[in-house]
PDB file of N, CA and C in Angstrom:
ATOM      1  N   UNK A   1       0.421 -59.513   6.690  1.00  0.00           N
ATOM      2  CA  UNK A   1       0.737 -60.899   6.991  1.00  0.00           C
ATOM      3  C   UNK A   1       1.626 -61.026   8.226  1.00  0.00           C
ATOM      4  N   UNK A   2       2.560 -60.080   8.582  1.00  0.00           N
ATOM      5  CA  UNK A   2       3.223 -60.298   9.505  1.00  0.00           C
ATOM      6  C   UNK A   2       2.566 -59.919  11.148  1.00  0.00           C
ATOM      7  N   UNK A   3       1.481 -59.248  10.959  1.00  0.00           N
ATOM      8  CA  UNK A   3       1.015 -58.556  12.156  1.00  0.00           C
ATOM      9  C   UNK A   3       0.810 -59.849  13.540  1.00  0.00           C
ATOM     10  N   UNK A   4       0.164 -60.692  13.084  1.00  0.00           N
ATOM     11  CA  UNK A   4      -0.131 -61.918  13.854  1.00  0.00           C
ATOM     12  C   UNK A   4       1.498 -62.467  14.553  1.00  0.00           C
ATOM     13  N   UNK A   5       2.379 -62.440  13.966  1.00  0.00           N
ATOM     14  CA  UNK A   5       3.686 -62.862  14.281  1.00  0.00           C
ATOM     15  C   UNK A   5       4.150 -61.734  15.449  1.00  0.00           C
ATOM     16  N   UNK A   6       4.001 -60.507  14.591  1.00  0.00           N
ATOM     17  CA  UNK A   6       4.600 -59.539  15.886  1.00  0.00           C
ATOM     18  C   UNK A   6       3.728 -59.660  17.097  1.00  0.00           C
ATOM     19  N   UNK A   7       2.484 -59.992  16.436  1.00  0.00           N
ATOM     20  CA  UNK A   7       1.304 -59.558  18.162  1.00  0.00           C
ATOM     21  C   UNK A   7       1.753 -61.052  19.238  1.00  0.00           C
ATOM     22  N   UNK A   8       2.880 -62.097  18.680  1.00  0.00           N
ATOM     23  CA  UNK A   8       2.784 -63.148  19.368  1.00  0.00           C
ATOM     24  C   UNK A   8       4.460 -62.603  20.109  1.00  0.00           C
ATOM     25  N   UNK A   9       5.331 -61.738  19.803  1.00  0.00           N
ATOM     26  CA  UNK A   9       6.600 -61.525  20.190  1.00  0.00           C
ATOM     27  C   UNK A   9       7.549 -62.241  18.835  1.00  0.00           C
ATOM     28  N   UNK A  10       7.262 -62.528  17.756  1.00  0.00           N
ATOM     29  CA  UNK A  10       7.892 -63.655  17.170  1.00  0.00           C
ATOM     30  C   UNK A  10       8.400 -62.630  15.582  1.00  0.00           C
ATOM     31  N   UNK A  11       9.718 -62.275  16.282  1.00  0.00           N
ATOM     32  CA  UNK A  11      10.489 -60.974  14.975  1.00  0.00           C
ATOM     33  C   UNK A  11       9.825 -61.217  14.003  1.00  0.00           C
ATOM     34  N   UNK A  12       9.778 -59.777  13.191  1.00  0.00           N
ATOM     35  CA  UNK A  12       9.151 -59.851  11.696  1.00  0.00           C
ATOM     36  C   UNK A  12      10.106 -58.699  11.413  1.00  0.00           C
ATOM     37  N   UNK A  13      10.589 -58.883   9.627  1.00  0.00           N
ATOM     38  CA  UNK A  13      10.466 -57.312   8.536  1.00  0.00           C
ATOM     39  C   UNK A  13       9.787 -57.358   7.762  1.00  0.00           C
ATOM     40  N   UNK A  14       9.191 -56.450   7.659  1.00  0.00           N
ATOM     41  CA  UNK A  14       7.759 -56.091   6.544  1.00  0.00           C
ATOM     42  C   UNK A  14       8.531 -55.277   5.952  1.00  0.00           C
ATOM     43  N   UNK A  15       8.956 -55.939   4.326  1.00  0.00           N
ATOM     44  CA  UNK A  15       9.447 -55.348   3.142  1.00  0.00           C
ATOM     45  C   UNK A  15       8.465 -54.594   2.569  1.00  0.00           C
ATOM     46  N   UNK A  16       8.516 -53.160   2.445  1.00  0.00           N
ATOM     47  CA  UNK A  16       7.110 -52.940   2.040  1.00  0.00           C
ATOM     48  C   UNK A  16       7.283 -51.649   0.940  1.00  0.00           C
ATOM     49  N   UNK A  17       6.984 -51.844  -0.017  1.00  0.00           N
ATOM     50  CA  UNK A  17       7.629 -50.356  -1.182  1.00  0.00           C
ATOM     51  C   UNK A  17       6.176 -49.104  -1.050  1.00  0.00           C
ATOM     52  N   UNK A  18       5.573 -49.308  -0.592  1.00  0.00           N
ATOM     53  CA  UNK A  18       4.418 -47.795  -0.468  1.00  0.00           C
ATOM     54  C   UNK A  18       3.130 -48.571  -1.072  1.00  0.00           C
ATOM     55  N   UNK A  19       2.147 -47.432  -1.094  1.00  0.00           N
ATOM     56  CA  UNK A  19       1.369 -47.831  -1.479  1.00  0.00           C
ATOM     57  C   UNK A  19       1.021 -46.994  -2.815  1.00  0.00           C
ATOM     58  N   UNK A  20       0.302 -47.360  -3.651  1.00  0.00           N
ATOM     59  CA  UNK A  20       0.123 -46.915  -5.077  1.00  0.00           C
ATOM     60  C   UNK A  20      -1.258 -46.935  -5.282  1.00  0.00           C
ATOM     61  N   UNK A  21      -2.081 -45.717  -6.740  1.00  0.00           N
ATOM     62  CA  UNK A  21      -3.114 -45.934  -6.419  1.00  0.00           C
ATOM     63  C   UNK A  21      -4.163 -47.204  -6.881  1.00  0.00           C
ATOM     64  N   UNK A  22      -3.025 -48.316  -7.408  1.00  0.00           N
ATOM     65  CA  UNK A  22      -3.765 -49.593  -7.271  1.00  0.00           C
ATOM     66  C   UNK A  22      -3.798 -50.680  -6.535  1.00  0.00           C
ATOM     67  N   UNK A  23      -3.203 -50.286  -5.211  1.00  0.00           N
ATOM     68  CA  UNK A  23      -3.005 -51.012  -4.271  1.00  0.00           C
ATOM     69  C   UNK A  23      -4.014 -51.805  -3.756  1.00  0.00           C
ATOM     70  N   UNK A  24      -4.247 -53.086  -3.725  1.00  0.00           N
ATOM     71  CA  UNK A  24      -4.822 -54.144  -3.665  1.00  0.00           C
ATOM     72  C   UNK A  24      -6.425 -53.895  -4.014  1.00  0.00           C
ATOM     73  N   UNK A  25      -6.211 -53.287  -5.208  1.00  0.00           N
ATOM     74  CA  UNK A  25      -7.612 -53.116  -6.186  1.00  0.00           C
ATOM     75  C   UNK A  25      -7.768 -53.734  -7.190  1.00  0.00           C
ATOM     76  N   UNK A  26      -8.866 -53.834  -8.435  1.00  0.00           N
ATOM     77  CA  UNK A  26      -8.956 -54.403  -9.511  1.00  0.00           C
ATOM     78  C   UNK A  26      -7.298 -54.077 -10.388  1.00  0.00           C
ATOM     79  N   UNK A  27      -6.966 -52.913 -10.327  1.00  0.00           N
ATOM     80  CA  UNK A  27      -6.050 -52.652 -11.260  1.00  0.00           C
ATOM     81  C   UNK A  27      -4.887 -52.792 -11.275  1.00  0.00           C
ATOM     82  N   UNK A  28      -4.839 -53.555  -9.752  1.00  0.00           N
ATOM     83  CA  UNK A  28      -3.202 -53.801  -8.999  1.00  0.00           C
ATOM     84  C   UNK A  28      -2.868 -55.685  -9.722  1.00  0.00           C
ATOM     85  N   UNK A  29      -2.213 -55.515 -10.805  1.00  0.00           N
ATOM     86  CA  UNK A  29      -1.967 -56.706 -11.766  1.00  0.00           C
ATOM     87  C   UNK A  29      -0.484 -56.838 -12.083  1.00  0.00           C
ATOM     88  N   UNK A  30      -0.178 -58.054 -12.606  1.00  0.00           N
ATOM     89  CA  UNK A  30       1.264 -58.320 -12.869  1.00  0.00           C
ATOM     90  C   UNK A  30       1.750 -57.404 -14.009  1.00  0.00           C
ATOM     91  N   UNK A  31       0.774 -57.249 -14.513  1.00  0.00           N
ATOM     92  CA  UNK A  31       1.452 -56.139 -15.561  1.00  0.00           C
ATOM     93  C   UNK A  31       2.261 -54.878 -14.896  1.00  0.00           C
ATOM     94  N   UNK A  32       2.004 -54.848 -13.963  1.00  0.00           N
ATOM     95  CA  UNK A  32       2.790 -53.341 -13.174  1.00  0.00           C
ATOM     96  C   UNK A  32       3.712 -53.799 -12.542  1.00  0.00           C
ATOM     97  N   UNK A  33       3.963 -54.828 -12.496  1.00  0.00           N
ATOM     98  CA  UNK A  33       5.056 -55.360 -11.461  1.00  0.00           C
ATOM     99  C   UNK A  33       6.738 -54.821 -12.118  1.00  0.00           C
ATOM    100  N   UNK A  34       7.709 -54.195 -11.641  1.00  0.00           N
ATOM    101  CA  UNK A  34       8.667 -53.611 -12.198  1.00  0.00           C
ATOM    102  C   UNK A  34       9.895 -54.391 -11.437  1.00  0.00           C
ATOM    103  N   UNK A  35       9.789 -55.618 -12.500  1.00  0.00           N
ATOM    104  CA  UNK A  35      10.707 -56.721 -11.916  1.00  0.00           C
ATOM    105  C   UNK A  35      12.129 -56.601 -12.125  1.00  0.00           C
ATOM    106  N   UNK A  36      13.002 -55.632 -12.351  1.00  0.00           N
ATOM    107  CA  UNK A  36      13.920 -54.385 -11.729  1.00  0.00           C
ATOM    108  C   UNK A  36      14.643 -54.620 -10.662  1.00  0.00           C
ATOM    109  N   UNK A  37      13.422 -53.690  -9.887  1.00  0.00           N
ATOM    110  CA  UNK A  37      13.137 -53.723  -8.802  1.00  0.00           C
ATOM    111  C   UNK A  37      12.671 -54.768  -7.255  1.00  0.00           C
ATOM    112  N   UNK A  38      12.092 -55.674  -8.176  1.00  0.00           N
ATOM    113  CA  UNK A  38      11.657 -56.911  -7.298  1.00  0.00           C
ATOM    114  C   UNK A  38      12.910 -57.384  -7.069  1.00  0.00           C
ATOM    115  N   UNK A  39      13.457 -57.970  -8.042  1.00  0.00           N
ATOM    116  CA  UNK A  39      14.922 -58.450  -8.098  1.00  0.00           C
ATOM    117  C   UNK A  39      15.898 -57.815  -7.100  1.00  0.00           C
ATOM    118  N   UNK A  40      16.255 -56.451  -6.772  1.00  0.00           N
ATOM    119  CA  UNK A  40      16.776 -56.073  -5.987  1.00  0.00           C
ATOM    120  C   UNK A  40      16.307 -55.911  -4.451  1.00  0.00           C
ATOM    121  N   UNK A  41      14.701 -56.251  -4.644  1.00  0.00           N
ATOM    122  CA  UNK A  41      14.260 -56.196  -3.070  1.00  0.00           C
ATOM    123  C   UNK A  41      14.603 -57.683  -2.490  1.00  0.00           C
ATOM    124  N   UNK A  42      14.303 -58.714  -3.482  1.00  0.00           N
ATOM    125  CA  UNK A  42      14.669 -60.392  -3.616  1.00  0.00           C
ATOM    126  C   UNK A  42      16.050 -60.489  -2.806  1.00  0.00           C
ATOM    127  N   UNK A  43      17.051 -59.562  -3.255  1.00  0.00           N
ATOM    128  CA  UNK A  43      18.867 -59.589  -2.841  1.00  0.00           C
ATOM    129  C   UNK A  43      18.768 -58.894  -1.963  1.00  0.00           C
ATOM    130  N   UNK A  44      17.959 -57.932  -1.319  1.00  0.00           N
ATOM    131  CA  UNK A  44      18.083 -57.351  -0.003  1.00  0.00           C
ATOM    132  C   UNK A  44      17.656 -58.302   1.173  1.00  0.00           C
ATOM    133  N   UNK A  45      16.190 -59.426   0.622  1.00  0.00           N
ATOM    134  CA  UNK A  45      15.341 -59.983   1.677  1.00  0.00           C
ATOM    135  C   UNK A  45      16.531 -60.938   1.948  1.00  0.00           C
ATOM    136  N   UNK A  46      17.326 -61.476   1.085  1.00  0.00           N
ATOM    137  CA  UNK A  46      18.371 -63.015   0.775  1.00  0.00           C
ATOM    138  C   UNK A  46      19.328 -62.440   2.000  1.00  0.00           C
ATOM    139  N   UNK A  47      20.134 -61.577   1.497  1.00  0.00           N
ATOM    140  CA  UNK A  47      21.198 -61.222   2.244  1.00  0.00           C
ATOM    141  C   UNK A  47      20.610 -60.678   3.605  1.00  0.00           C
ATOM    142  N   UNK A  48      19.410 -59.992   3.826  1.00  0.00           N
ATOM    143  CA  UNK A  48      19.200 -59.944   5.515  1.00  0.00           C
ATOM    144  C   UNK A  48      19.223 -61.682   6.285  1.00  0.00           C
ATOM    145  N   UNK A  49      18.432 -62.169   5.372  1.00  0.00           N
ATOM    146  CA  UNK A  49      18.167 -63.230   6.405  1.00  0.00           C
ATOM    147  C   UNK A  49      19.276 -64.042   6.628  1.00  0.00           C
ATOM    148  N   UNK A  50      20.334 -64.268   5.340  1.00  0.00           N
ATOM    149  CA  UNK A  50      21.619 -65.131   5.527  1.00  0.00           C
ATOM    150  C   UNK A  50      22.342 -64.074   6.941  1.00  0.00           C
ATOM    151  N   UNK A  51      22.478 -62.816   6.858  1.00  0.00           N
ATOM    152  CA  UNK A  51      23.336 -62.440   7.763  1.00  0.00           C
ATOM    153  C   UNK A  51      22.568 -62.538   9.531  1.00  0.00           C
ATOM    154  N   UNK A  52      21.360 -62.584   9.312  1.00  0.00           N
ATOM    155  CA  UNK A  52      20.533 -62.918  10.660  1.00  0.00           C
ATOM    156  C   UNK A  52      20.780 -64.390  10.813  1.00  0.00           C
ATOM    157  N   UNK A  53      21.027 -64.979  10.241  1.00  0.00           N
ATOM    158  CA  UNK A  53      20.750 -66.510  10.667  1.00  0.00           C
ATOM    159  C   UNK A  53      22.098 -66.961  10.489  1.00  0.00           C
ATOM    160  N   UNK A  54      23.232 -66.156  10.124  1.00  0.00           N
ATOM    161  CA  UNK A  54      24.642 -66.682  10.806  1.00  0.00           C
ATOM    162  C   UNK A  54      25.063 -65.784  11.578  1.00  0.00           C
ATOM    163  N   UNK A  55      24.837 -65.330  12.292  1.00  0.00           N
ATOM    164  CA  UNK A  55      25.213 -64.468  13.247  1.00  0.00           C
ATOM    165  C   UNK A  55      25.574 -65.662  14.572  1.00  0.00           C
ATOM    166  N   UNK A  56      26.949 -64.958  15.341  1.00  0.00           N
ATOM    167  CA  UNK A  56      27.180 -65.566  16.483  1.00  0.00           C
ATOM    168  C   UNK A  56      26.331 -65.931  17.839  1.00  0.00           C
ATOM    169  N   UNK A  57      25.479 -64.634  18.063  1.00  0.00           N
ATOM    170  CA  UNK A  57      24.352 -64.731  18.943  1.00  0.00           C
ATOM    171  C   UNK A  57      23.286 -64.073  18.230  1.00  0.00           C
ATOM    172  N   UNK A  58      22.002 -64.582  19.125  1.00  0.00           N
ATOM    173  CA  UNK A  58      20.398 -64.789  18.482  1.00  0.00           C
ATOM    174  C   UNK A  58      20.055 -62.836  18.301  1.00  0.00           C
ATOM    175  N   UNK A  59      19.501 -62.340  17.642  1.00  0.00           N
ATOM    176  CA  UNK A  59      18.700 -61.576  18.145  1.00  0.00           C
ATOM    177  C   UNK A  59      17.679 -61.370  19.048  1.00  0.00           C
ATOM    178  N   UNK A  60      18.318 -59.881  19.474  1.00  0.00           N
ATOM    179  CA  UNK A  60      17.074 -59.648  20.850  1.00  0.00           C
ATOM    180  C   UNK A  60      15.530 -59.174  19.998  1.00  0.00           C
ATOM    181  N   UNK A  61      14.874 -59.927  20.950  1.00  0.00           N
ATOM    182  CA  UNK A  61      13.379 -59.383  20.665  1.00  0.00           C
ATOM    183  C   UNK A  61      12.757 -58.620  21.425  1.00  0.00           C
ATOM    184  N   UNK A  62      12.343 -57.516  20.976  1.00  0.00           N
ATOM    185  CA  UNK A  62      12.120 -56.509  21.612  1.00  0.00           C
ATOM    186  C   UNK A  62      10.532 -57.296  22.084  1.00  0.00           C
ATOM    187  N   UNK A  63      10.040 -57.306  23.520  1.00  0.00           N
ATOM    188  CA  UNK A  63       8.621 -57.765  23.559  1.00  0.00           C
ATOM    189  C   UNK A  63       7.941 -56.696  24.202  1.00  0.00           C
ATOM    190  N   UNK A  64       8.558 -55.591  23.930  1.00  0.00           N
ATOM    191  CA  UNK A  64       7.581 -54.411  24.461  1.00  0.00           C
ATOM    192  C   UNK A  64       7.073 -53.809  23.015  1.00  0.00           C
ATOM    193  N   UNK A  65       5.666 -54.276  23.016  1.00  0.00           N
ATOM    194  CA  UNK A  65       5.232 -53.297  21.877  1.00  0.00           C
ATOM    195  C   UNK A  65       3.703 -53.046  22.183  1.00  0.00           C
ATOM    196  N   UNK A  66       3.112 -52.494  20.997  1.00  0.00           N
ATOM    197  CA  UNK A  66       1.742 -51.605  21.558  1.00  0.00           C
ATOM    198  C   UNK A  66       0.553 -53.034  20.918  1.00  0.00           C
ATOM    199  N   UNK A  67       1.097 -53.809  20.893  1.00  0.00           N
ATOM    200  CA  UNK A  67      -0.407 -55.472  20.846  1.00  0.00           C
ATOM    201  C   UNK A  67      -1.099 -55.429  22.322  1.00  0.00           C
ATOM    202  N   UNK A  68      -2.236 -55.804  22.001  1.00  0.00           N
ATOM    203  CA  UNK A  68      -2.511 -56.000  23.701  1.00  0.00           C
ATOM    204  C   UNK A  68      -1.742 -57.442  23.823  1.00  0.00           C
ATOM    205  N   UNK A  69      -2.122 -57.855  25.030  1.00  0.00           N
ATOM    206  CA  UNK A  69      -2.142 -59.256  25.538  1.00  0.00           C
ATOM    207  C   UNK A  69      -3.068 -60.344  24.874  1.00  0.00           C
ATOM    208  N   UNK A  70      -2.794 -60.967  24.572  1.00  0.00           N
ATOM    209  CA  UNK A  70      -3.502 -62.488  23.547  1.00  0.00           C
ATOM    210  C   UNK A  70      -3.990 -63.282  24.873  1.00  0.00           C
ATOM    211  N   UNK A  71      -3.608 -63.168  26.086  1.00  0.00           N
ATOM    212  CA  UNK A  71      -4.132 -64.326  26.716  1.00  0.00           C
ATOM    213  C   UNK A  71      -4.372 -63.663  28.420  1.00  0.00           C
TER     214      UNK A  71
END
């Protein structure tokens, strides 16, 4: 989901825990979800973005990356 954002220059973090072998297959269901864990990724995503978005100055965006050119 985020790829389109980075290929435009426009910051992304891709929270991402691995892949498993039911990763976006029939068997990848809420039943496996180890909400634990979600919960603590939830307080990591909260607290990055509160401390990015009060910060004194903006973050730099890096616009050198390997996307081609869109236009």
């Amino acid at each position: 989901d985020h790829y389109n954002f980075a290929k435009h220059n426009i910051p992304v973090i891709f929270y991402f825990s691995g892949v498993h072998e039911d990763y976006h297959g029939p068997g990848d269901d809420f039943e496996k979800i180890m909400y634990h864990k979600t919960a603590k990724v939830g307080k990591l995503v909260y607290h990055t973005a509160w401390e990015l978005l009060n910060r004194d100055d903006k973050i730099v965006v890096d616009v050198e990356n390997d996307f081609p050119p869109t236009r």
